[in-house]
Protein backbone atom coordinates (compact mmCIF):
# COMPACT_ATOMS: atom_id res chain seq x y z
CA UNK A 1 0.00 0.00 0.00
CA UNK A 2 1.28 3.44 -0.78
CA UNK A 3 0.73 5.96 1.90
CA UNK A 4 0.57 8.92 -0.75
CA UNK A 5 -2.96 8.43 -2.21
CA UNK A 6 -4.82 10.82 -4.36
CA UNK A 7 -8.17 11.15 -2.44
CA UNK A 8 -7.25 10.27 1.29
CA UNK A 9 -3.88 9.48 3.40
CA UNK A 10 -2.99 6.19 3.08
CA UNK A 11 -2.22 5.72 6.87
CA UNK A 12 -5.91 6.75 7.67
CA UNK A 13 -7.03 3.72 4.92
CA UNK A 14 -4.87 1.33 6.57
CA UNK A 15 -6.13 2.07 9.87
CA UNK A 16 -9.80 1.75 8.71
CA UNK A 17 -9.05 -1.42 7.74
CA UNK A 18 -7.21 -2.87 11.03
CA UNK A 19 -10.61 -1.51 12.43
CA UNK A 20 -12.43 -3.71 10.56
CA UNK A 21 -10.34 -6.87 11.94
CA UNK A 22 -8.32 -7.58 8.39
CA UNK A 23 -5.26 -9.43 8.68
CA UNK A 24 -4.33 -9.86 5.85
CA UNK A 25 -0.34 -9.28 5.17
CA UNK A 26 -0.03 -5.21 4.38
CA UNK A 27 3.52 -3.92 3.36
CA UNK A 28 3.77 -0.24 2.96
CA UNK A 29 5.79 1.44 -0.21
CA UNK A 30 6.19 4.90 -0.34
CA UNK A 31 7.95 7.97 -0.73
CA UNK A 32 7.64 9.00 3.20
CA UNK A 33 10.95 8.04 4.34
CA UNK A 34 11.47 9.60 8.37
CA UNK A 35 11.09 7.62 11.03
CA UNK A 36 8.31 9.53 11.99
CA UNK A 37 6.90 8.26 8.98
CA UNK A 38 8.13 4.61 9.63
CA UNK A 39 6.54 4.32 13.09
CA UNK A 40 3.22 5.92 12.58
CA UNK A 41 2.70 3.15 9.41
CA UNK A 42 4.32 0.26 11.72
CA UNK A 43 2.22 1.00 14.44
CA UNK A 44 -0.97 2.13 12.30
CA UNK A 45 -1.22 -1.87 11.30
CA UNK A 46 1.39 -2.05 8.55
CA UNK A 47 3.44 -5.62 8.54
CA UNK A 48 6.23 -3.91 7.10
CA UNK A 49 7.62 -0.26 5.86
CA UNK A 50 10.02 -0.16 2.64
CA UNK A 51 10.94 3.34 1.09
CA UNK A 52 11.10 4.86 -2.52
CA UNK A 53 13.54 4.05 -4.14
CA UNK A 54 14.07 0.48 -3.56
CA UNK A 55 15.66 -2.75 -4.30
CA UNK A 56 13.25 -4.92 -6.24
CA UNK A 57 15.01 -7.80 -4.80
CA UNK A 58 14.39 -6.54 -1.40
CA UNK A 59 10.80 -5.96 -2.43
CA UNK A 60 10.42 -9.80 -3.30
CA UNK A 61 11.96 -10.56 0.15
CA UNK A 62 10.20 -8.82 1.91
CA UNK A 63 6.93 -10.09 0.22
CA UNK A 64 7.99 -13.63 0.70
CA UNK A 65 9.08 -13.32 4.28
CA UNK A 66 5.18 -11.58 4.75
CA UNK A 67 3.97 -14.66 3.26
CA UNK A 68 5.79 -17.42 5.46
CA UNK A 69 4.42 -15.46 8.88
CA UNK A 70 1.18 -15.11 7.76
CA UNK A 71 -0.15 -18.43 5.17
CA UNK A 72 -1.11 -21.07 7.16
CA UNK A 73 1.14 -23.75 7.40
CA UNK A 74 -0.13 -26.70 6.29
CA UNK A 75 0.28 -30.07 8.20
CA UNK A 76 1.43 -33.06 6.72
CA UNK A 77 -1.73 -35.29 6.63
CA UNK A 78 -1.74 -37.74 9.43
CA UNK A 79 -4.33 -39.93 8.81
CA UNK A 80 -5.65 -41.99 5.90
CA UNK A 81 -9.30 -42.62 5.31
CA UNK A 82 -11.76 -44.62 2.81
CA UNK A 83 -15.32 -44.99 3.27
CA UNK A 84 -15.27 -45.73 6.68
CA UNK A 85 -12.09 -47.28 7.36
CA UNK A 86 -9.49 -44.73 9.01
CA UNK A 87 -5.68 -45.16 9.67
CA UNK A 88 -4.24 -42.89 11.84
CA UNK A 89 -0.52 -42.66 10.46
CA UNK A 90 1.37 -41.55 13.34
CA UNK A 91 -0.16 -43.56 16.46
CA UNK A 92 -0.34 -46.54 13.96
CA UNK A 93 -4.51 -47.28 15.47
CA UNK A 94 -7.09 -48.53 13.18
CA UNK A 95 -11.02 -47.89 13.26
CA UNK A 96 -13.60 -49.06 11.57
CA UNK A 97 -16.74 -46.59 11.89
CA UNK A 98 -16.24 -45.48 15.46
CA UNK A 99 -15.11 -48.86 16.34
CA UNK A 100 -11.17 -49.69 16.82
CA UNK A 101 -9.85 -52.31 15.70
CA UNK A 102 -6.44 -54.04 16.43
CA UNK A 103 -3.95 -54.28 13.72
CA UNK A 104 -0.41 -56.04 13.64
CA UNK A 105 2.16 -54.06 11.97
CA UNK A 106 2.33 -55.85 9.05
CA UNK A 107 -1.76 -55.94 8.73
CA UNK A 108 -1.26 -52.28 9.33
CA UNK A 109 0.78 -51.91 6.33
CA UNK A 110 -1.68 -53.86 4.14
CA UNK A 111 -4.44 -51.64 5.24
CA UNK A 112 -2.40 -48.58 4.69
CA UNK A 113 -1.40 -49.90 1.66
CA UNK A 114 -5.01 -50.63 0.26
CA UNK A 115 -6.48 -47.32 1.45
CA UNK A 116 -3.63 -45.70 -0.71
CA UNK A 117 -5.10 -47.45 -3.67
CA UNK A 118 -8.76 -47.78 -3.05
CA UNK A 119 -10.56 -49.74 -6.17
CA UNK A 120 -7.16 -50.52 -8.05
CA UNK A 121 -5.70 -53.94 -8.13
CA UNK A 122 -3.31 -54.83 -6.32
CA UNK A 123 -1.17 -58.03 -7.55
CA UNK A 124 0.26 -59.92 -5.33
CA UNK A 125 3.72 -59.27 -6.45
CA UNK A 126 2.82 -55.90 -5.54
CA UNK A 127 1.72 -56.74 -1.86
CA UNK A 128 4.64 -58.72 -1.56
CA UNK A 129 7.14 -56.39 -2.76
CA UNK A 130 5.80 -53.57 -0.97
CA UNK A 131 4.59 -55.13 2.75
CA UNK A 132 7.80 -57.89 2.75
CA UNK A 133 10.44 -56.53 0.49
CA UNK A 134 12.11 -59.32 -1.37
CA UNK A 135 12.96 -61.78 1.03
CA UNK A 136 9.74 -63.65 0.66
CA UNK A 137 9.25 -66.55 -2.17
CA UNK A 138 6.93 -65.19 -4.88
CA UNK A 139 4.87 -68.86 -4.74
CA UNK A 140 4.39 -68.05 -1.12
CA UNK A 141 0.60 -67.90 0.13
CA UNK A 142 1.46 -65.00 3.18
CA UNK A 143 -0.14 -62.49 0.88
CA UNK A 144 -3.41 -64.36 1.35
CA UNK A 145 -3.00 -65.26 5.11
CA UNK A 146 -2.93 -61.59 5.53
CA UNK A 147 -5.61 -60.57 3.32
CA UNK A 148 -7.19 -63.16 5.47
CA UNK A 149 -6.97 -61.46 8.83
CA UNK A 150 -7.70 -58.16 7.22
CA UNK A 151 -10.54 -58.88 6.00
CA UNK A 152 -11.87 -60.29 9.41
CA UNK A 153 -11.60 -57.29 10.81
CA UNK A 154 -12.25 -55.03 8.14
CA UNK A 155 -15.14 -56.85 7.17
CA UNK A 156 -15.19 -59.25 4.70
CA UNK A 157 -16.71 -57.75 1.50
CA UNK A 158 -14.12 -54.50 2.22
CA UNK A 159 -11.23 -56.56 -0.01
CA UNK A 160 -12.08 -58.76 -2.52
CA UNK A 161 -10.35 -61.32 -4.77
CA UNK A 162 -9.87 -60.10 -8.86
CA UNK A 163 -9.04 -63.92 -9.43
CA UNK A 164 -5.76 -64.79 -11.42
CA UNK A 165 -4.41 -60.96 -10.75
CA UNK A 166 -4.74 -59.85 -6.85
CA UNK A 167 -6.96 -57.66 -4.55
CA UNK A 168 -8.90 -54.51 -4.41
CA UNK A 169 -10.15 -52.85 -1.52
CA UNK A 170 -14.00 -51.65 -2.10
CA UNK A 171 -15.51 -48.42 -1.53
């Protein structure tokens, strides 16, 4: 905002406006260089004060550093949900509705690794690689143990079997 406007003083704007409960980021550019000047936009609700002429360089810094105090920051999502089935990522618990449920870590995994890809299919191969790494024999049947004891206590029609390919979980 420039203080030097053509119909009204610029400070007396930017006070109306702090009256009016706006927060938004407000970074005064003008010509009015004492420190008279300086304090009385400062403490009339200005962010920040830069004088004429300036840096444009400075200009963008100053912008940006307005923008990282004031945007929200956003927080890394936490939890994972589909339909009714939530993960929560960080404490690792499970619920189903408003009902916990008790996963293992690897049946944790699974789950986390369905709700990531809700209706796709997932081959076995794909489980496999992802939950156990490649340690495991690829003609092993864990993949379906675990499917097994996920869908107990997901519910049973939550994954089902695309046979000769692998699993999808259901929305």
């Amino acid at each position: 905002m420039d203080l030097g406007l053509p119909d009204q003083d610029g400070l007396v704007v930017l006070k109306a406006f702090r009256g009016q409960g706006q927060t938004i980021p407000i970074l005064v550019l003008t010509a009015r260089d004492g420190v008279e000047h300086t304090v009385a936009g400062l403490e009339g609700g200005a962010d920040d004060y830069i004088t004429k002429p300036f840096s444009f360089e400075e200009l963008l810094a100053r912008i940006r550093v307005q923008l990282r105090n004031h945007l929200p920051r956003t927080q890394p999502d936490t939890s994972l949900q589909v339909a009714d089935i939530t993960l929560n990522l960080l404490t690792r618990q499970a619920w189903v509705g408003d009902r916990p449920i008790e996963l293992s870590a690897r049946e944790f995994l699974l789950a986390e690794f369905f709700l990531r890809h809700p209706m796709q299919v997932l081959t076995r191969e794909q489980i496999l690689d992802r939950i156990w790494g490649y340690d495991y024999d690829p003609g092993t049947n864990i993949v379906n143990v675990y499917v097994g004891h996920l869908r107990k206590k997901l519910g049973g029609d939550r994954i089902e079997t695309v046979r000769g390919v692998g699993y999808r979980l259901r929305i």
